[in-house]
Protein backbone atom coordinates (compact mmCIF):
# COMPACT_ATOMS: atom_id res chain seq x y z
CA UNK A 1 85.70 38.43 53.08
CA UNK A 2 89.61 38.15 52.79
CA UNK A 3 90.70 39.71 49.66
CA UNK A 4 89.39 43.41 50.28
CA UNK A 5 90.39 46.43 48.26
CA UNK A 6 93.86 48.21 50.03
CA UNK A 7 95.09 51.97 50.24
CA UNK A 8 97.09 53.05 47.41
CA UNK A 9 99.85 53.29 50.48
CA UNK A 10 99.86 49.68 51.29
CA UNK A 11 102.85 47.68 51.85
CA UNK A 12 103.53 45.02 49.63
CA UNK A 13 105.54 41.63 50.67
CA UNK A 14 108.51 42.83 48.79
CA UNK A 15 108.95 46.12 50.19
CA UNK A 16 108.65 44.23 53.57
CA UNK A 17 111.13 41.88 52.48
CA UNK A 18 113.57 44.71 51.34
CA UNK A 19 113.35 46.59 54.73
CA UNK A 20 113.87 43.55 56.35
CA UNK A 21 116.99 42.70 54.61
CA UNK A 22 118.37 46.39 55.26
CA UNK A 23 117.71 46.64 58.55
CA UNK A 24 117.73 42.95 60.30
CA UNK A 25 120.27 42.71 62.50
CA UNK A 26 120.69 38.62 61.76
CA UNK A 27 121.43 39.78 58.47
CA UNK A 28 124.27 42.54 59.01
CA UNK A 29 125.48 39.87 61.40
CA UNK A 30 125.85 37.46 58.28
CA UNK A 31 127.05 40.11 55.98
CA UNK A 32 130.16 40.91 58.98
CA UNK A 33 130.69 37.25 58.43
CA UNK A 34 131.00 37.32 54.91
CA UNK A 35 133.38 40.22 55.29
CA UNK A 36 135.60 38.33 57.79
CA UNK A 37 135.66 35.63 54.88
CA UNK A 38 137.07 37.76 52.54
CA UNK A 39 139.36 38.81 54.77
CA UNK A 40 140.42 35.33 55.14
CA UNK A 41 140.78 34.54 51.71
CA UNK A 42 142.87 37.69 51.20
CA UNK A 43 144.71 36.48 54.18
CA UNK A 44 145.63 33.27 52.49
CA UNK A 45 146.65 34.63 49.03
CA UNK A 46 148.58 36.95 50.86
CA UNK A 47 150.92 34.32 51.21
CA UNK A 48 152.41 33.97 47.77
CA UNK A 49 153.72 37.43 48.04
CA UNK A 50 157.18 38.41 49.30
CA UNK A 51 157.65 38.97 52.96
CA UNK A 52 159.89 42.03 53.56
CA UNK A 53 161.63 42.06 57.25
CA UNK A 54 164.06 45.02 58.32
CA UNK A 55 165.37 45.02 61.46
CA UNK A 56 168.29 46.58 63.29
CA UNK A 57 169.74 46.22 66.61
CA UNK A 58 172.74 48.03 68.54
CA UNK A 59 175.19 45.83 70.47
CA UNK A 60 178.07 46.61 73.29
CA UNK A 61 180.62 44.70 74.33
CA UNK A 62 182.35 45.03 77.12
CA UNK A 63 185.51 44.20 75.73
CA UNK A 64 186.78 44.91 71.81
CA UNK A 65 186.36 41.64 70.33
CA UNK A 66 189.66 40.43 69.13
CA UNK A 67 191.78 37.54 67.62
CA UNK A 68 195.11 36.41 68.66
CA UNK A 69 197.53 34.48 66.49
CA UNK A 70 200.93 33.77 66.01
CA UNK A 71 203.57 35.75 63.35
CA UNK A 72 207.05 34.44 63.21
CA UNK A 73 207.03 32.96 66.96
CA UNK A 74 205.57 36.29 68.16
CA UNK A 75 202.24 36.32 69.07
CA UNK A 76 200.19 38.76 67.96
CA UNK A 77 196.77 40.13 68.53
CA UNK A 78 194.05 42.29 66.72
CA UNK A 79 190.96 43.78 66.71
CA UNK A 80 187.71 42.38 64.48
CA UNK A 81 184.70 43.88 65.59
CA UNK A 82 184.18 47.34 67.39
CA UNK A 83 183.35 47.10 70.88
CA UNK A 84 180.11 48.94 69.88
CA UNK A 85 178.32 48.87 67.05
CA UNK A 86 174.67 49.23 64.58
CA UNK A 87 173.93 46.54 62.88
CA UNK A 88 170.80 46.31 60.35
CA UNK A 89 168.98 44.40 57.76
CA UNK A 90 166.48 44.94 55.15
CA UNK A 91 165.60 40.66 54.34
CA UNK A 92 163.00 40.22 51.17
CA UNK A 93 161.85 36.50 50.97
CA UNK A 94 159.70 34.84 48.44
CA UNK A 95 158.03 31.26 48.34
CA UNK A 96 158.63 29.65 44.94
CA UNK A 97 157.80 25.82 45.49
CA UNK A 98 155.96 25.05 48.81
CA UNK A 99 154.27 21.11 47.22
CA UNK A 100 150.74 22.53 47.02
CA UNK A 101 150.84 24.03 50.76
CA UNK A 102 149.44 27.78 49.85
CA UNK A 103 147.76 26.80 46.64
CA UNK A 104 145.60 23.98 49.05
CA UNK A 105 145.36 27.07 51.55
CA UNK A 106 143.55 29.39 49.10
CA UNK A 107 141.70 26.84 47.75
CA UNK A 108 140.16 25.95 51.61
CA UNK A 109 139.78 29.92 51.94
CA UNK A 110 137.79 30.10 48.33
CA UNK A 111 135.43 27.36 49.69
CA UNK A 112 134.87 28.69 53.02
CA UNK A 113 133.92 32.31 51.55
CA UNK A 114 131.26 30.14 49.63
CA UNK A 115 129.88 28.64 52.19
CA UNK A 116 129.86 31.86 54.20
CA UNK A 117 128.09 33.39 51.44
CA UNK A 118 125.73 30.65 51.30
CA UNK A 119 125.06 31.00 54.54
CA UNK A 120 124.61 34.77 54.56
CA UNK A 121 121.60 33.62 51.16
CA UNK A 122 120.42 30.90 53.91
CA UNK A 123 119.89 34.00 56.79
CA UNK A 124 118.31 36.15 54.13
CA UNK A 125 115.66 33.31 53.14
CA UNK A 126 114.71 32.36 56.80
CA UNK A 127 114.29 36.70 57.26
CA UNK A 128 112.03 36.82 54.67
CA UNK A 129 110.04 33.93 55.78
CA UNK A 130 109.37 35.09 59.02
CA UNK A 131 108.51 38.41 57.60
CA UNK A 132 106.05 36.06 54.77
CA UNK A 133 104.65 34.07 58.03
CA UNK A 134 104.24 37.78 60.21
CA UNK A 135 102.60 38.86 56.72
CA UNK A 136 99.95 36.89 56.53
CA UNK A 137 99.31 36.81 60.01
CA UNK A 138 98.36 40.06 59.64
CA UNK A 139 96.18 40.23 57.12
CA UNK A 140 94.90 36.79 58.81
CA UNK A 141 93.87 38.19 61.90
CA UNK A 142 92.71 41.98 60.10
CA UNK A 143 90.14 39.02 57.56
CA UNK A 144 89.54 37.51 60.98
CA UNK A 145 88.58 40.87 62.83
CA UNK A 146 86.06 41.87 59.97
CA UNK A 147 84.13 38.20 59.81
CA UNK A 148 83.51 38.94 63.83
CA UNK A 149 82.69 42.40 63.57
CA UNK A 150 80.24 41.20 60.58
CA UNK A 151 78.99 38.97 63.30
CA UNK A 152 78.31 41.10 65.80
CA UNK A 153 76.50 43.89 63.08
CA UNK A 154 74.14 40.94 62.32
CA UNK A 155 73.46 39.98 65.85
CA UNK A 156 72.70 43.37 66.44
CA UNK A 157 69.82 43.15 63.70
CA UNK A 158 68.76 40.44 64.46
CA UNK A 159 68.32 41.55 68.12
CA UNK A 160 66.39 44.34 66.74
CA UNK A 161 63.96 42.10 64.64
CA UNK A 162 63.55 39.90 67.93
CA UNK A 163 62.67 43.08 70.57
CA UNK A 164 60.38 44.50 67.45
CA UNK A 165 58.66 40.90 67.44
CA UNK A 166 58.35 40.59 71.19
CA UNK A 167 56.99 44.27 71.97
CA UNK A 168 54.13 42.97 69.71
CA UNK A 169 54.19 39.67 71.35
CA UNK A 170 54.91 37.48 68.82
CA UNK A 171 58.16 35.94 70.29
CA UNK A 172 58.54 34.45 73.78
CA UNK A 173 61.29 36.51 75.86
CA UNK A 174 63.70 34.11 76.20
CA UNK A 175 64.55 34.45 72.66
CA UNK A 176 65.23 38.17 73.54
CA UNK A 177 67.91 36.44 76.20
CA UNK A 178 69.05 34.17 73.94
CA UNK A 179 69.75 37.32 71.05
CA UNK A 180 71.15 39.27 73.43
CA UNK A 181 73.77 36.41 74.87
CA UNK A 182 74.99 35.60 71.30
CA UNK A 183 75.31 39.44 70.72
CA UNK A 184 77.47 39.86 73.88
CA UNK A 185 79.54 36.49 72.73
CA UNK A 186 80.46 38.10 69.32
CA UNK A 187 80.96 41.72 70.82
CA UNK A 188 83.90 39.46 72.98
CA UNK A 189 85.02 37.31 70.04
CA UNK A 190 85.98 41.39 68.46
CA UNK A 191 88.09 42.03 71.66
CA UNK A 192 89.88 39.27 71.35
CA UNK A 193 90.40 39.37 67.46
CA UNK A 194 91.54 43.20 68.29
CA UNK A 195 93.91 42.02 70.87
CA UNK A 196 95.65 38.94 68.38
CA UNK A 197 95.76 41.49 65.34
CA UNK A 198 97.96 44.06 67.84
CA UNK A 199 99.67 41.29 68.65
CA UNK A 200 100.21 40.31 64.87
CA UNK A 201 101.17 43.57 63.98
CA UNK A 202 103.88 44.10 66.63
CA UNK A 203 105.78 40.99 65.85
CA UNK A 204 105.72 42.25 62.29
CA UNK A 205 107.36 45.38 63.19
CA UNK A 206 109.26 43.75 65.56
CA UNK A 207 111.01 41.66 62.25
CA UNK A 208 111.18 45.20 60.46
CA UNK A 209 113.01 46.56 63.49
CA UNK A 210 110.09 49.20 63.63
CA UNK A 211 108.38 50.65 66.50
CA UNK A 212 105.94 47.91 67.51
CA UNK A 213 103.50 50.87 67.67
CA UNK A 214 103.90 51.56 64.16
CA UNK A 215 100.73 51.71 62.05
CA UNK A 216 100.67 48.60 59.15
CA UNK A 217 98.86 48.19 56.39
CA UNK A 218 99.44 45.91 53.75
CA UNK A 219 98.44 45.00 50.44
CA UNK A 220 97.04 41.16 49.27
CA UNK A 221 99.58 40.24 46.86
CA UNK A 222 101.97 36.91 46.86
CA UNK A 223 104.28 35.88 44.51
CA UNK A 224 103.08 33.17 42.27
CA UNK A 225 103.09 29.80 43.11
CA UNK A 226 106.40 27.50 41.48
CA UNK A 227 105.05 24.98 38.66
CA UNK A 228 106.12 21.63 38.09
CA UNK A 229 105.48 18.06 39.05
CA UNK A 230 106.95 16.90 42.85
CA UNK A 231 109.83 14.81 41.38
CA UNK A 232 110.90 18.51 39.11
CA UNK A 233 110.16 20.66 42.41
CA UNK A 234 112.48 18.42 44.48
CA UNK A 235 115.33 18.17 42.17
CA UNK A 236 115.22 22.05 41.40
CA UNK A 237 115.42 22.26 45.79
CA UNK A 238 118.22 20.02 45.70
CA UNK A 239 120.32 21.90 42.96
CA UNK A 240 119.25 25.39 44.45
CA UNK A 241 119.03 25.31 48.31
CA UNK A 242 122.00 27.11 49.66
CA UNK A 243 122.06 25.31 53.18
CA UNK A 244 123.31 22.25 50.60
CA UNK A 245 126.09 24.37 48.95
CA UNK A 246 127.13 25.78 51.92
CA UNK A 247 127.72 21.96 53.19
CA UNK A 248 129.34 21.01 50.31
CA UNK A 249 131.55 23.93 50.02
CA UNK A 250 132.71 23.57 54.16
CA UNK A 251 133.06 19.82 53.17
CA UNK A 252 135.80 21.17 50.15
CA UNK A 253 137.38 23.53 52.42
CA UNK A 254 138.22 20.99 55.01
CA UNK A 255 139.29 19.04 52.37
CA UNK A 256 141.95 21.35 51.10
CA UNK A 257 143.35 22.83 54.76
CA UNK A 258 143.64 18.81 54.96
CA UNK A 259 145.63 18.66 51.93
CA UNK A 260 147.72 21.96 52.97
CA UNK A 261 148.89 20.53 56.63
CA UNK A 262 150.21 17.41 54.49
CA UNK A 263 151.77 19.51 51.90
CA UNK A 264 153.53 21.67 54.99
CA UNK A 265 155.25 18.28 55.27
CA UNK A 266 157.30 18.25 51.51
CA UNK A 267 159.97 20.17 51.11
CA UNK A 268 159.43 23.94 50.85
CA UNK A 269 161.54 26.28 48.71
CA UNK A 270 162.25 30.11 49.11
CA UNK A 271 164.62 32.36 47.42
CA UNK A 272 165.69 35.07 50.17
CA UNK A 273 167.59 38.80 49.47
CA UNK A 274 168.08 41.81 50.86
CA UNK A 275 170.67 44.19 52.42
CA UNK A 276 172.67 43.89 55.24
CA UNK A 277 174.85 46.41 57.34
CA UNK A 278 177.36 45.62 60.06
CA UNK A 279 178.88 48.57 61.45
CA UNK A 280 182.80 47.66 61.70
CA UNK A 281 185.85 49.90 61.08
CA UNK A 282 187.61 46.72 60.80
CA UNK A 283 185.74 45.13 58.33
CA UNK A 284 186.42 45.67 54.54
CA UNK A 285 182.94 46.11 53.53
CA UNK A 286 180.57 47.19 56.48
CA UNK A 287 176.99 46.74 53.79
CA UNK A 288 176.71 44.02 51.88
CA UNK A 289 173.53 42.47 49.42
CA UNK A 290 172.75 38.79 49.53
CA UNK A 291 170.81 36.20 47.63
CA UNK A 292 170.16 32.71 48.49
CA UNK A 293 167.81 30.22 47.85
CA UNK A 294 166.56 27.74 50.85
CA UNK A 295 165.21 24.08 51.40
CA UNK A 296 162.72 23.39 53.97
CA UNK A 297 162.08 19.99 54.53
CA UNK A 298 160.49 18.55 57.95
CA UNK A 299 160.93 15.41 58.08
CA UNK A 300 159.06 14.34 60.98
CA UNK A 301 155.94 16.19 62.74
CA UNK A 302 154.33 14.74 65.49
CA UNK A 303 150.82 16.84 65.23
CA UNK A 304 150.58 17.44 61.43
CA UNK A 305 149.81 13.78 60.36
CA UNK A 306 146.50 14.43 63.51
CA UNK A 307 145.65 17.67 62.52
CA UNK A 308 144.89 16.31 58.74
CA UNK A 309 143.34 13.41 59.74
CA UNK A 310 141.05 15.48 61.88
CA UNK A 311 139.82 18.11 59.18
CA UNK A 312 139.32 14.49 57.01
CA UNK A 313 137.11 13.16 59.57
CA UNK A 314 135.08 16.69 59.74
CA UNK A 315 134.71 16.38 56.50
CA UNK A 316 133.41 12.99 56.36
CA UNK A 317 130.95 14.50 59.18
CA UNK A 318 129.54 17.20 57.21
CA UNK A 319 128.92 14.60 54.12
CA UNK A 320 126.65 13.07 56.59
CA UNK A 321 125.00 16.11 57.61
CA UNK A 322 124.78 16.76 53.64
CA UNK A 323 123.00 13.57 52.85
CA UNK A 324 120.63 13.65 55.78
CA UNK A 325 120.15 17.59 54.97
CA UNK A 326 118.88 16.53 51.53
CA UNK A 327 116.85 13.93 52.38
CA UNK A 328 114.56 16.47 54.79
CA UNK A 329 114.43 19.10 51.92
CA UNK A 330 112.72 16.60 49.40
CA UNK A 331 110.20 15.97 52.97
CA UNK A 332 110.10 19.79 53.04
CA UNK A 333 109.33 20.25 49.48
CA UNK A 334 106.66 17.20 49.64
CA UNK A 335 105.02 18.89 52.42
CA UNK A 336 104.64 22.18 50.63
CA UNK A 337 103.29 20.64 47.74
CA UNK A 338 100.49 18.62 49.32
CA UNK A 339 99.59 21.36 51.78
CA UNK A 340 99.19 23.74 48.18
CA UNK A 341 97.10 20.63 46.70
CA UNK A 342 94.42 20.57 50.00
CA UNK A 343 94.28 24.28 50.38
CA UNK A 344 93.04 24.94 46.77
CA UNK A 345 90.61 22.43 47.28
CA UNK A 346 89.64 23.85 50.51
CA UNK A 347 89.12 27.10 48.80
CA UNK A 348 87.24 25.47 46.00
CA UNK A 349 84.56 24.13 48.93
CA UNK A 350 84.59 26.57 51.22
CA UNK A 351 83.88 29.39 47.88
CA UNK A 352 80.93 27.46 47.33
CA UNK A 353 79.93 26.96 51.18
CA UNK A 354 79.91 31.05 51.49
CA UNK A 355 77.00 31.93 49.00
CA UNK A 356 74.49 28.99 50.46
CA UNK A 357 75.59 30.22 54.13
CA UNK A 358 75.01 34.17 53.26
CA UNK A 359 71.36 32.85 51.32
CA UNK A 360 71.06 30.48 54.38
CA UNK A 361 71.20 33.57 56.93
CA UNK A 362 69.06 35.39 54.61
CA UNK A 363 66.40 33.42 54.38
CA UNK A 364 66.34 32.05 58.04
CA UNK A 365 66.03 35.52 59.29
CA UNK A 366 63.19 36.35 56.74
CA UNK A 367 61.47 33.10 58.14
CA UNK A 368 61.48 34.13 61.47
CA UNK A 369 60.50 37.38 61.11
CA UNK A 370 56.97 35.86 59.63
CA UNK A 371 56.96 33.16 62.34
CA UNK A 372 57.90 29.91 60.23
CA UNK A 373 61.44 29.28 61.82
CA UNK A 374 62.89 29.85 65.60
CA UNK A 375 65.26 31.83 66.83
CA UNK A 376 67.45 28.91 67.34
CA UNK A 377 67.45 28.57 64.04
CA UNK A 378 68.58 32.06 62.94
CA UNK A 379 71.12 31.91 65.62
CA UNK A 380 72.52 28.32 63.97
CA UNK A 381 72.60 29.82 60.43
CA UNK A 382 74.40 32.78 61.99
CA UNK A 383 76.80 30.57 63.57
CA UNK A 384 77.00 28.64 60.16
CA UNK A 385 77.50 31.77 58.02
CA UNK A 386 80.37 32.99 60.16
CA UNK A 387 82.18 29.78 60.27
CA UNK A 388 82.33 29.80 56.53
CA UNK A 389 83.62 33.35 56.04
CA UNK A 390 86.35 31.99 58.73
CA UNK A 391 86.83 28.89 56.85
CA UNK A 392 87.45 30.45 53.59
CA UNK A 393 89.52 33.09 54.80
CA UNK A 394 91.69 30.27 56.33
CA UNK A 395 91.54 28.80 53.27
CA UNK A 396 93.57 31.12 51.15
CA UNK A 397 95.71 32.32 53.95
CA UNK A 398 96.66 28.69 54.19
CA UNK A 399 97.22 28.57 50.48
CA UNK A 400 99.11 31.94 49.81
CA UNK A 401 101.49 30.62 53.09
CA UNK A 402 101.86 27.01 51.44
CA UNK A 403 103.13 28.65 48.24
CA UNK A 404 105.45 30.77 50.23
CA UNK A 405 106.85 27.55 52.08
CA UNK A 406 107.07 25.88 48.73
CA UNK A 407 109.39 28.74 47.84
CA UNK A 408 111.26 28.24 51.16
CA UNK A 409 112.00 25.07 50.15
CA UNK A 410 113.29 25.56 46.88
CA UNK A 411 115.53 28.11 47.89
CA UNK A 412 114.14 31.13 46.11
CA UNK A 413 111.78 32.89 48.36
């Protein structure tokens, strides 16, 4: 059967999804990302602040600069400037009108941490999807492993019944063969269900970044299935998925560094101050503070006018991407839907199927054992009986995965 009672020390979904999370090295890449982001956006703010430069610098002439003139038809010369000297500066300068050029700048950086952090939500989902998917693999394959090893334990009676009936001579040997083939059969059919649920359960550690050795059990529980009709589900995908924000917030950033390279192109204003020192015994005043305010104003740039126009086109490219990307997520959500509408019906049949097929078995057995049915006939039921168990195990493996995809798709797995 698939929904069997679990140790009290069973891992649950969420705690799978938690460990995940913490130790997935896709998602500590994302989260460096999303750092970096922040960095940028710092980065760019940064830029409305003053910028404080000191410097200082010693030069030597070789000769003592001086200046010659002329004083009553005699001429005369002087010294201005030592022939060695220090000279320093401590320059403060802050931008107070730049025509939209930083504020466009932080607005691109704002929109690009959102999309990074969309992203970083986007790597978190697909985690815990492939953990969901590894999941109920698991417990697929451990439902899977029981319904054979069921198989084989009646086989094994049933082999029993048919060497009791042909010691007395009731039965002809071959069915003795014939039991002992299909008990073989099944005994391989447990191998090989062994083998995929090892398999299973290393690709589930391998997600957890465990040991793939590690021992795994886990518990039967899903989160509950979203409600609505298919036009709801799909609108609620559109409005949540972050793959779609992250678009539309890339799509805004390239927008604004677009409108920043253009504004780079107006005139920029900055108010500059600070101290400066120019050692000079000849000089009046060797330190003196200034204040000025500047103009910048390029008139003509040969790459700026490209450089926009290429973040527009991007942007025009990603609007594409956007509309084709929600177009696939109403297929996605669709798809989820329909595959939750067959499954429960699946499990409605196949529940019914599995109390005829263990009567079936039952009785067929019972019938042979007082010579009314063959042992092709016990052998068929068997063969029904287990491909029931399989097909309702599938059933609700299929549904609980079918929910989880629905999730997927609506962005809150």
């Amino acid at each position: 059967m698939v929904f069997v009672a679990t140790a009290a020390t069973a891992e649950t979904l969420e705690d799978a999804w938690n460990s995940a999370i913490n130790n997935n090295h896709q998602i500590k890449s994302a989260k460096a990302d999303t750092s970096a982001s922040e960095q940028q956006l710092h980065s760019a703010q940064g830029q409305r602040l003053p910028d404080l430069n000191v410097s200082s610098a010693y030069t030597q002439f070789s000769e003592t600069p001086t200046a010659k003139t002329q004083i009553a038809g005699q001429t005369a010369q002087f010294s201005t400037t030592q022939a060695g000297s220090v000279k320093a500066q401590a320059i403060a300068s802050v931008p107070i009108f730049t025509s939209g050029r930083i504020s466009h700048s932080i607005n691109a950086a704002e929109a690009s941490l959102q999309a990074v952090q969309s992203n970083e939500i986007t790597s978190v989902l697909n985690i815990k999807m492939q953990v969901a998917e590894a999941y109920i693999a698991v417990l697929r394959m451990d439902s899977a492993l029981q319904v054979a090893q069921s198989h084989v334990d009646t086989l094994e009676l049933h082999t029993k019944d048919v060497n009791n009936l042909f010691d007395q001579g009731m039965v002809a040997r071959n069915d003795v063969l014939a039991a002992n083939v299909e008990r073989v059969n099944a005994q391989q059919l447990v191998v090989q269900a062994n083998n995929q649920l090892d398999i299973a359960k290393a690709r589930y550690n391998q997600l957890l970044d465990r040991n793939l050795d590690d021992e795994v059990k886990l518990a039967q529980q899903f989160p509950d299935t979203p409600q609505g009709s298919l036009n709801e589900l799909s609108g609620n995908a559109v409005k949540q998925r972050p793959e779609l924000v992250a678009l539309a917030q890339q799509i805004k950033s390239l927008e604004q560094q677009a409108q920043s390279v253009k504004a780079g192109l107006l005139p920029q204003v900055a108010v500059n101050g600070g101290y400066q020192y120019q050692e000079n015994r000849y000089q009046a005043f060797e330190g003196m503070w200034m204040a000025n305010v500047g103009v910048d104003w390029k008139l003509f740039d040969g790459s700026s006018g490209h450089r926009s126009d290429t973040l527009t086109r991007q942007a025009l490219s990603l609007k594409e991407q956007h509309d084709d990307l929600s177009s696939m997520i109403g297929l996605q959500v669709r798809q989820a839907w329909l595959d939750i509408q067959e499954t429960q019906k699946r499990i409605a049949v196949t529940q019914q199927a599995i109390a005829q097929a263990d009567e079936n078995i039952k009785v067929t057995a019972d019938r042979y054992q007082q010579g009314l049915s063959t042992n092709t006939e016990v052998l068929r039921a068997e063969d029904l009986r287990t491909t029931t168990h399989y097909n309702f195990n599938n059933a609700n493996y299929d549904a609980a995965l079918a929910s989880l995809h629905l999730r997927r798709a609506l962005g809150v797995l």
